[in-house]
C-alpha atoms as a PDB file:
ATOM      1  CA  UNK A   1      55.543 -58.472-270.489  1.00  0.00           C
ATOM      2  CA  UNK A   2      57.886 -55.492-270.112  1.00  0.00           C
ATOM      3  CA  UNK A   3      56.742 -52.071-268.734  1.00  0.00           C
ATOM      4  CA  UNK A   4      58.055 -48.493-268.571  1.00  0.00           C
ATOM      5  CA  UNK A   5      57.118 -47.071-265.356  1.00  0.00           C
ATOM      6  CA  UNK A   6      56.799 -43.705-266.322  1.00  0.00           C
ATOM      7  CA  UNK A   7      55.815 -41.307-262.925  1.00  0.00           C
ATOM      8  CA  UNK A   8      53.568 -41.257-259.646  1.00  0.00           C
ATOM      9  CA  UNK A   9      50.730 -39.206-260.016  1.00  0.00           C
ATOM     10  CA  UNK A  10      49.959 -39.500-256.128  1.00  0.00           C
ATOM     11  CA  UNK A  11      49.815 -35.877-254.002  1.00  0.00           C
ATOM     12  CA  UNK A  12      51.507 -38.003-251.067  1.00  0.00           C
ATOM     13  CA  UNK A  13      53.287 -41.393-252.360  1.00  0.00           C
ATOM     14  CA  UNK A  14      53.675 -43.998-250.310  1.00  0.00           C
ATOM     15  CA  UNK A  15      56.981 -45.041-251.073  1.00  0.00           C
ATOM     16  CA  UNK A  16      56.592 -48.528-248.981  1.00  0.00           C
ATOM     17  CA  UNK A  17      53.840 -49.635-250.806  1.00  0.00           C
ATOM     18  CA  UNK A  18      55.033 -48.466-254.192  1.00  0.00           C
ATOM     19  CA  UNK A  19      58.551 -50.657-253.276  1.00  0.00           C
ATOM     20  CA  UNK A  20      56.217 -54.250-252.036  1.00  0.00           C
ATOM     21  CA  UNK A  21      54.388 -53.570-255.170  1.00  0.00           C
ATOM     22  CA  UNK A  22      56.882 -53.324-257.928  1.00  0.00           C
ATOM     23  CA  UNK A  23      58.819 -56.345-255.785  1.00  0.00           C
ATOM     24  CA  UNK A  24      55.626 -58.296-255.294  1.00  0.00           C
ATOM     25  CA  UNK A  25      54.818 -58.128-259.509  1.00  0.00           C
ATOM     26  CA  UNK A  26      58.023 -57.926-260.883  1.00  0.00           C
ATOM     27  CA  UNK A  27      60.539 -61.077-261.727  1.00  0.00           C
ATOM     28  CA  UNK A  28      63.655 -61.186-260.538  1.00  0.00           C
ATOM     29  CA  UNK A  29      63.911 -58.022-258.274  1.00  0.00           C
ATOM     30  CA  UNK A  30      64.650 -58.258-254.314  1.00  0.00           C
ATOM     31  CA  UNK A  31      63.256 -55.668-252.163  1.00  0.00           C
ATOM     32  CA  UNK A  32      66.662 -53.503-251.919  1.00  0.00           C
ATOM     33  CA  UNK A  33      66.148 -53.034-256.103  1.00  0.00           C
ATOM     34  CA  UNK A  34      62.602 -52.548-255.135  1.00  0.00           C
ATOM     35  CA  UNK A  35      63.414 -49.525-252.890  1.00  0.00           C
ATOM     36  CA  UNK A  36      66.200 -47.597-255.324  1.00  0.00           C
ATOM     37  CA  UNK A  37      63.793 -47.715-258.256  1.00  0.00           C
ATOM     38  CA  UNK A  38      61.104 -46.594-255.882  1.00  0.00           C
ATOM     39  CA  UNK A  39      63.628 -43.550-254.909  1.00  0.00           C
ATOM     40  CA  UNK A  40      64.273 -43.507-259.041  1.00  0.00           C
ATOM     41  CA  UNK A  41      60.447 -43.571-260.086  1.00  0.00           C
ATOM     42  CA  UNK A  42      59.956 -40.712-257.501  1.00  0.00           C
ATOM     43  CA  UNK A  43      62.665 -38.803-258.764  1.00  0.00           C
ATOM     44  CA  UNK A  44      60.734 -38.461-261.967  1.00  0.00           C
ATOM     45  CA  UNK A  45      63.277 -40.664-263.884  1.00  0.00           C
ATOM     46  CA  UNK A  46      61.241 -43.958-265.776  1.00  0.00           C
ATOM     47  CA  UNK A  47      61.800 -47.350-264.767  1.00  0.00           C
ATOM     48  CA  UNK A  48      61.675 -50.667-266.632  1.00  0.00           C
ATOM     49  CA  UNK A  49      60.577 -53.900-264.886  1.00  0.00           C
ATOM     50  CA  UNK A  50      59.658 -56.925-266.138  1.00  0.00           C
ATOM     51  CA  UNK A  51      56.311 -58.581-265.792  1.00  0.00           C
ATOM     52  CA  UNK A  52      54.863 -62.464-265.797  1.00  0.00           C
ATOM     53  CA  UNK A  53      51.986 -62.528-268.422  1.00  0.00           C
ATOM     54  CA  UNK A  54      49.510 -64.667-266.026  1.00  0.00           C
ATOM     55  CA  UNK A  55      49.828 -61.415-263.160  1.00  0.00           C
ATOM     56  CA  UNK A  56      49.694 -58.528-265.397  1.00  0.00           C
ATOM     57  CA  UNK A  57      46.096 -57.770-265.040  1.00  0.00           C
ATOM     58  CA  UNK A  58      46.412 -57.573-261.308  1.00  0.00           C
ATOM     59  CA  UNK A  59      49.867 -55.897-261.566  1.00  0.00           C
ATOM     60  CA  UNK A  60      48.168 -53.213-263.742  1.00  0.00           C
ATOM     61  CA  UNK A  61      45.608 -52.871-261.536  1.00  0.00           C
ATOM     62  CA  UNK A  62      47.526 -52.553-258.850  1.00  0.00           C
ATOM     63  CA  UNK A  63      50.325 -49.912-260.641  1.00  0.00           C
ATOM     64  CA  UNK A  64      46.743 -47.755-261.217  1.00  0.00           C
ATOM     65  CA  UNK A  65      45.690 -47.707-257.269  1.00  0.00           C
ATOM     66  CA  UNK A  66      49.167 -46.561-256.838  1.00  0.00           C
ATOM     67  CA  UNK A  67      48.884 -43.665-259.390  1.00  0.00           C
ATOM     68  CA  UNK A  68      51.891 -45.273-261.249  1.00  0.00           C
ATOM     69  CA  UNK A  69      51.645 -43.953-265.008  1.00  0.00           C
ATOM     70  CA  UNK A  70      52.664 -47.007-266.820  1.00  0.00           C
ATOM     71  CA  UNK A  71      53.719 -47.553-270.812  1.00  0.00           C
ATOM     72  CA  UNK A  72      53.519 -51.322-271.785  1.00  0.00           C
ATOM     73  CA  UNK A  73      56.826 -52.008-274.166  1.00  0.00           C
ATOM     74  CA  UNK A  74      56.371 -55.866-275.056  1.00  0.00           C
END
């Protein structure tokens, strides 16, 4: 499943947890990716990542805790 991460909603984001999450749900991205499109989500700018169909309910979930505005593409 593909998604369009679209902003952070969050007054204060936490840009650590935003960067383990997109890593932790995301195929094929290292932490370093992780951290520039954290810095290019917070910017305002969207990001696309890449999902695995058996962890997008909990990826979802956790994109929501995170106040991450999300658009699924595929």
């Amino acid at each position: 499943m593909k998604l369009n991460l679209l902003s952070c909603d969050a007054q204060r984001p936490d840009r650590r947890a935003i960067s383990q999450c997109i890593a932790e749900i995301s195929l094929n991205i290292t932490d370093s990716l992780s951290n520039e499109l954290t810095d290019i989500l917070l910017e305002g700018d969207p990001v696309a990542i890449d999902v695995e169909d058996k962890n997008s309910g909990s990826a979802l979930r956790a994109l929501r805790k995170l106040s991450i505005d999300y658009e699924i593409i595929e």
